[in-house]
Protein backbone atom coordinates (compact mmCIF):
# COMPACT_ATOMS: atom_id res chain seq x y z
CA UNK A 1 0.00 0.00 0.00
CA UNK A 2 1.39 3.70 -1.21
CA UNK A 3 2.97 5.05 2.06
CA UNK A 4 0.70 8.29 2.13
CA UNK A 5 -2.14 5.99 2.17
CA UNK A 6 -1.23 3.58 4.73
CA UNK A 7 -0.53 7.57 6.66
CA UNK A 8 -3.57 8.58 6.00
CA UNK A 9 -5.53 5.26 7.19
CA UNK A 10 -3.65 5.92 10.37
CA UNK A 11 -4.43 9.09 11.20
CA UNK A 12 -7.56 8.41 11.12
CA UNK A 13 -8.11 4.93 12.82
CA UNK A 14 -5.60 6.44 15.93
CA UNK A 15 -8.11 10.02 15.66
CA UNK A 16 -11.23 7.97 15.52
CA UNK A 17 -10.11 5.64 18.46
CA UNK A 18 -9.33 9.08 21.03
CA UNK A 19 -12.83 9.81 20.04
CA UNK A 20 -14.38 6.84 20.81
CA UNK A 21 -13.30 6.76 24.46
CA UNK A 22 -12.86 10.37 25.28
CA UNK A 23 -15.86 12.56 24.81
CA UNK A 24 -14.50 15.68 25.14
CA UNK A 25 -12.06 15.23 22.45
CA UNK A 26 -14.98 13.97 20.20
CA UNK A 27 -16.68 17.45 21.11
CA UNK A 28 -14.13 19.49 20.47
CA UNK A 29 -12.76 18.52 17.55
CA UNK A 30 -16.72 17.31 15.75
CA UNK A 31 -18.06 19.75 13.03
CA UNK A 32 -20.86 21.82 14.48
CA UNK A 33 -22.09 24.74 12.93
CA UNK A 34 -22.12 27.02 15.84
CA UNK A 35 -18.73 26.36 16.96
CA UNK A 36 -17.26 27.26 13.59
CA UNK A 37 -19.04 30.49 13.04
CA UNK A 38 -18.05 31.66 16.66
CA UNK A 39 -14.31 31.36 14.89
CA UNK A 40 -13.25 27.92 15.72
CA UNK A 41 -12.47 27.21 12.05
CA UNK A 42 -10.13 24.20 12.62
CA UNK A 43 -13.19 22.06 13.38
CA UNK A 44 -13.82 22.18 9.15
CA UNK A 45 -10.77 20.25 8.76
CA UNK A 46 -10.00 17.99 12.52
CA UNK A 47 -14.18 16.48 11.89
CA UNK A 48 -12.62 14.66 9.14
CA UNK A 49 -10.54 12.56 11.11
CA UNK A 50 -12.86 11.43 13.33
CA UNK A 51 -16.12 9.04 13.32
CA UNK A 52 -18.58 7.90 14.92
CA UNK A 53 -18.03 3.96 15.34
CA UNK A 54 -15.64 0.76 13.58
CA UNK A 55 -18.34 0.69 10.51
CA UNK A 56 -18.04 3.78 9.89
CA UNK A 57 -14.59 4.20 9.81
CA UNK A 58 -13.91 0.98 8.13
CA UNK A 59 -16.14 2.09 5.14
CA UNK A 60 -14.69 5.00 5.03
CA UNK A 61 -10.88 3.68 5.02
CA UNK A 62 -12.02 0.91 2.38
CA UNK A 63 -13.27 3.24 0.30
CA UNK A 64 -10.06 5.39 0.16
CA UNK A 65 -7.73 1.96 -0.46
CA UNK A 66 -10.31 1.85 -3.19
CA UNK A 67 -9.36 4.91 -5.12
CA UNK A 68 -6.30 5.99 -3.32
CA UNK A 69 -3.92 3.90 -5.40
CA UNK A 70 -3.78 5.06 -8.59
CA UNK A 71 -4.59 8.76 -7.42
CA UNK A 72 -1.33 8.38 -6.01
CA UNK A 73 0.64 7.03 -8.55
CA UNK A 74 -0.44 9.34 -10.76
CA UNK A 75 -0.20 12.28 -9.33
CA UNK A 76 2.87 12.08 -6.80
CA UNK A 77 2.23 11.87 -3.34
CA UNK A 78 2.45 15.74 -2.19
CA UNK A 79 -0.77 16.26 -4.41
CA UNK A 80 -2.79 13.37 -3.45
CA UNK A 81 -2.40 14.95 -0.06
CA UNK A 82 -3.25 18.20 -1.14
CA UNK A 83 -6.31 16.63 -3.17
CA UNK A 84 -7.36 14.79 -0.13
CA UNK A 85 -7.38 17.35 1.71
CA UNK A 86 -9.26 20.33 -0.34
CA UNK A 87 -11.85 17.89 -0.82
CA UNK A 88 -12.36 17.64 2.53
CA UNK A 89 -12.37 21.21 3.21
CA UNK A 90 -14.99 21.53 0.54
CA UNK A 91 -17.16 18.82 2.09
CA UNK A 92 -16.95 20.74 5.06
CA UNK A 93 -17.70 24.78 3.68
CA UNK A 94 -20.44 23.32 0.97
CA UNK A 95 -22.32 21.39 4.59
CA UNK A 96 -21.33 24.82 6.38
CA UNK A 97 -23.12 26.54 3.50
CA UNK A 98 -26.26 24.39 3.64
CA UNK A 99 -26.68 24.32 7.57
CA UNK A 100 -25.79 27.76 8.43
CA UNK A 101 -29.08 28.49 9.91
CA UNK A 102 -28.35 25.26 12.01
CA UNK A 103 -26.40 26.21 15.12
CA UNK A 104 -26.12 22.69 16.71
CA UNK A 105 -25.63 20.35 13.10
CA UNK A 106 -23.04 18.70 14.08
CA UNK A 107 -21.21 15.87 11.54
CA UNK A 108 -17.66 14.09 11.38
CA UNK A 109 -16.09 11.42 9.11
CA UNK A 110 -13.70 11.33 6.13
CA UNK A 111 -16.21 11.06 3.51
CA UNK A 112 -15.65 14.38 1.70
CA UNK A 113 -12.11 13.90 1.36
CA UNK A 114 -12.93 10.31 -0.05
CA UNK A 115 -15.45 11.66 -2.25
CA UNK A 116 -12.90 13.57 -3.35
CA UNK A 117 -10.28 10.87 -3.93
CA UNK A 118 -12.95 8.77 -5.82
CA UNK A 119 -13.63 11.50 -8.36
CA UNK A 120 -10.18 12.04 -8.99
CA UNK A 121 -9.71 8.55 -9.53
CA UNK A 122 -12.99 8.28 -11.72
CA UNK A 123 -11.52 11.25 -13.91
CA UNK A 124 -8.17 9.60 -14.26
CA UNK A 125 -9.70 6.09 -15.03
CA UNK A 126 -12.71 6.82 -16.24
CA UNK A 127 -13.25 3.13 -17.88
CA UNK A 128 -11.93 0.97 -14.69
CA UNK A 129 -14.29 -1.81 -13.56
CA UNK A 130 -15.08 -1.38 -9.94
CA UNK A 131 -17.37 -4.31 -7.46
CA UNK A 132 -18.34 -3.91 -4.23
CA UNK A 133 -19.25 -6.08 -0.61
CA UNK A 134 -22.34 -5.98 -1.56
CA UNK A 135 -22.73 -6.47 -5.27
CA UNK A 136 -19.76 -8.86 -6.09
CA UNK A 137 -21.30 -10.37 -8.76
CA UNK A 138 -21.95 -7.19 -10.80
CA UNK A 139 -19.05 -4.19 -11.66
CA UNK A 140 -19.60 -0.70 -12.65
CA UNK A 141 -17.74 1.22 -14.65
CA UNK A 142 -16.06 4.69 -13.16
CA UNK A 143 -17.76 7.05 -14.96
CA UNK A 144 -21.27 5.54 -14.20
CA UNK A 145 -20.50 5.34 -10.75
CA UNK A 146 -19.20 8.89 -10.61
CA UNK A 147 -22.85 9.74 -12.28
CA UNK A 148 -24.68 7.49 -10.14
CA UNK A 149 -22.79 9.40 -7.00
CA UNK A 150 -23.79 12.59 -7.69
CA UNK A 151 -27.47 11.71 -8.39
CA UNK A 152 -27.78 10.23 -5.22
CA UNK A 153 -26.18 12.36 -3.04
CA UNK A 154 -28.67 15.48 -4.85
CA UNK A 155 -31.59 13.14 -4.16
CA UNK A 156 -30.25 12.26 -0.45
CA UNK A 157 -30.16 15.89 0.40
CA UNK A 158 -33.34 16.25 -0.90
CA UNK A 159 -35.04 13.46 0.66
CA UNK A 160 -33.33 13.92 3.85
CA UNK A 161 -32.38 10.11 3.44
CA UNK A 162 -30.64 8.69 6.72
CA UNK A 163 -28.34 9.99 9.35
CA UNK A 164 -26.02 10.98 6.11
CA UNK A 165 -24.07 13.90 5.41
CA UNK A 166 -24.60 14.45 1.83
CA UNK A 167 -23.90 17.40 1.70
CA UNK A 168 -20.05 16.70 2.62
CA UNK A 169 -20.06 13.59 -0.01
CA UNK A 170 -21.49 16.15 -3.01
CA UNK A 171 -18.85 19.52 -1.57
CA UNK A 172 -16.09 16.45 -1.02
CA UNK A 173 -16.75 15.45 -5.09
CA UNK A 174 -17.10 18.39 -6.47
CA UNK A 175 -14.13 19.49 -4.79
CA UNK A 176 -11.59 16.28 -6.23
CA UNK A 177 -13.56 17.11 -9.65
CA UNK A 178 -12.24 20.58 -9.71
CA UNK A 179 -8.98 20.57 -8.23
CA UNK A 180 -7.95 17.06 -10.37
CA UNK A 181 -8.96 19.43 -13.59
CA UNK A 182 -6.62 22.24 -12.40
CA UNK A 183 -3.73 19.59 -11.06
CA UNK A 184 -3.98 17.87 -14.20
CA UNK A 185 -5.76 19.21 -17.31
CA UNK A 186 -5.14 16.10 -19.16
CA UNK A 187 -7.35 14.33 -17.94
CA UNK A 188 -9.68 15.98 -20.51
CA UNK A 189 -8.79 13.66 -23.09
CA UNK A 190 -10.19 10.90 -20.81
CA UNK A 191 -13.25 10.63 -21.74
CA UNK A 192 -14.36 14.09 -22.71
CA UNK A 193 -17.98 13.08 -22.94
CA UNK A 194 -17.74 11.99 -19.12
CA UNK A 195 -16.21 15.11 -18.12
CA UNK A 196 -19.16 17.17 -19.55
CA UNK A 197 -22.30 14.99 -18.06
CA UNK A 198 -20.11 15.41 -14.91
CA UNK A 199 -19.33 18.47 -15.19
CA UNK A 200 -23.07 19.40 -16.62
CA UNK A 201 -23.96 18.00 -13.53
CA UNK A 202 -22.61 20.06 -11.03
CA UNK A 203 -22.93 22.95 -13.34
CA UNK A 204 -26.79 22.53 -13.06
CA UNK A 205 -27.17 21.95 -9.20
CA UNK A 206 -24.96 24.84 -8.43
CA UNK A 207 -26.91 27.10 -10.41
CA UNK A 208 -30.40 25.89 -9.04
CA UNK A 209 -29.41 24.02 -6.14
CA UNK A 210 -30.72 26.11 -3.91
CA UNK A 211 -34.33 24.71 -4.83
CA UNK A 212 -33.56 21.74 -3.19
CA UNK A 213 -34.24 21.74 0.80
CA UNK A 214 -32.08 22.98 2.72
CA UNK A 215 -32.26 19.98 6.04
CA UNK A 216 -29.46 17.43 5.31
C-alpha cells in the first residue's frame, strides 16, 4: 500500500479511536455549525478525522484503499495529499453553507475527502471496472458510478435520506472534480464526454441548487 495511504488510514483509525473513548475530544474537535461560526475554524478540517463507530470508519478507510492507489501514482504523493485534503475542506464549507441556519448540526467522518479521492480517480480512469461487498457479482464502470454518486447524493439531500451527510459527499466530489482538472488538465482527453455529463452536472445543481431543501 502507497505510504501516504497507509498515513492517512492511520491518522484516522488512531483520531477515531481518542474519540471513541474520550468525549471531550470527540466534542471538540466534531463539526458543528455554531462552533465554527463563533471562529473555531479548525473544526472544518479535525471532523474529518474522526467518526462515529468501527463501521463507519472501516467504510470510510475501504473506500479510500479503493481509489487511493492510482490517485497516487499518478499524481505524486504531495498532491494526493493536497487533493485529499481540499476535498475535505470543501465537504466541510459546501455542509457549512447548507446548515448555516443550524447552530447545533453537528457531523464528522472522512467522507468528503474520499469523495474527493474517488472522483479524482474516476476522472483519471474513467473506464476501470469497480465491485463492491455488496454487489460482487456485478461491476460498474467509473464514470457511471461517478454519475450514479452525484445523483444520489442530490436526491439524499433532498429526501433527507438517513443519518447521512450528503452534503459533505457532493462539496467532497465536487471538490476532487475541480482541483484534479486544475492539477492535471489532461485528464480531458479521458473521456471528454464523461467530463461534460459530470461536469453538466454540477454545473446545473450549483446554479439551481438552492431549490432543493435545505435539512441534510
Amino acid at each position: 500500500m502507497n505510504k501516504v495511504i497507509l498515513g492517512l488510514i492511520l491518522v484516522n483509525v488512531l483520531t477515531s479511536i481518542k474519540g471513541f473513548d474520550d468525549q471531550a475530544f470527540f466534542n471538540k474537535f466534531k463539526f458543528q455549525v455554531g462552533k465554527i461560526l463563533e471562529g473555531e475554524k479548525i473544526r472544518m478540517l479535525t471532523s474529518g478525522f474522526l467518526h462515529a463507530d468501527w463501521v463507519h470508519l472501516g467504510f470510510n478507510m475501504y473506500a479510500l484503499y479503493l481509489f487511493g492507489g492510482g490517485v497516487a501514482i499518478r499524481f505524486g504523493n504531495t498532491k494526493f495529499v493536497l487533493i485529499y485534503l481540499v476535498s475535505l475542506l470543501f465537504g466541510s464549507l459546501y455542509t457549512l453553507y447548507r446548515n448555516k441556519q443550524n447552530y447545533y448540526y453537528s457531523a464528522i467522518g472522512a467522507s468528503g475527502a474520499v469523495s474527493g479521492i474517488m472522483f479524482a480517480s474516476i476522472l483519471l480512469f474513467p473506464g476501470k471496472l469497480y465491485s463492491f461487498i455488496f454487489f460482487p457479482f456485478f461491476s460498474f464502470p467509473a464514470y457511471a458510478l461517478g454519475i450514479g454518486y452525484l445523483l444520489y447524493s442530490i436526491y439524499g439531500m433532498k429526501k433527507q435520506l438517513g443519518n447521512v451527510g450528503h452534503s459533505a459527499h457532493l462539496g467532497g466530489a465536487i471538490g476532487g472534480f475541480v482541483i484534479t482538472l486544475l492539477l492535471k488538465p489532461s485528464v480531458i482527453h479521458n473521456n471528454p464526454k464523461m467530463l461534460l455529463l459530470l461536469g453538466g452536472i454540477i454545473l446545473v445543481f450549483l446554479l439551481f441548487g438552492g431549490k432543493i431543501d435545505k435539512k441534510v
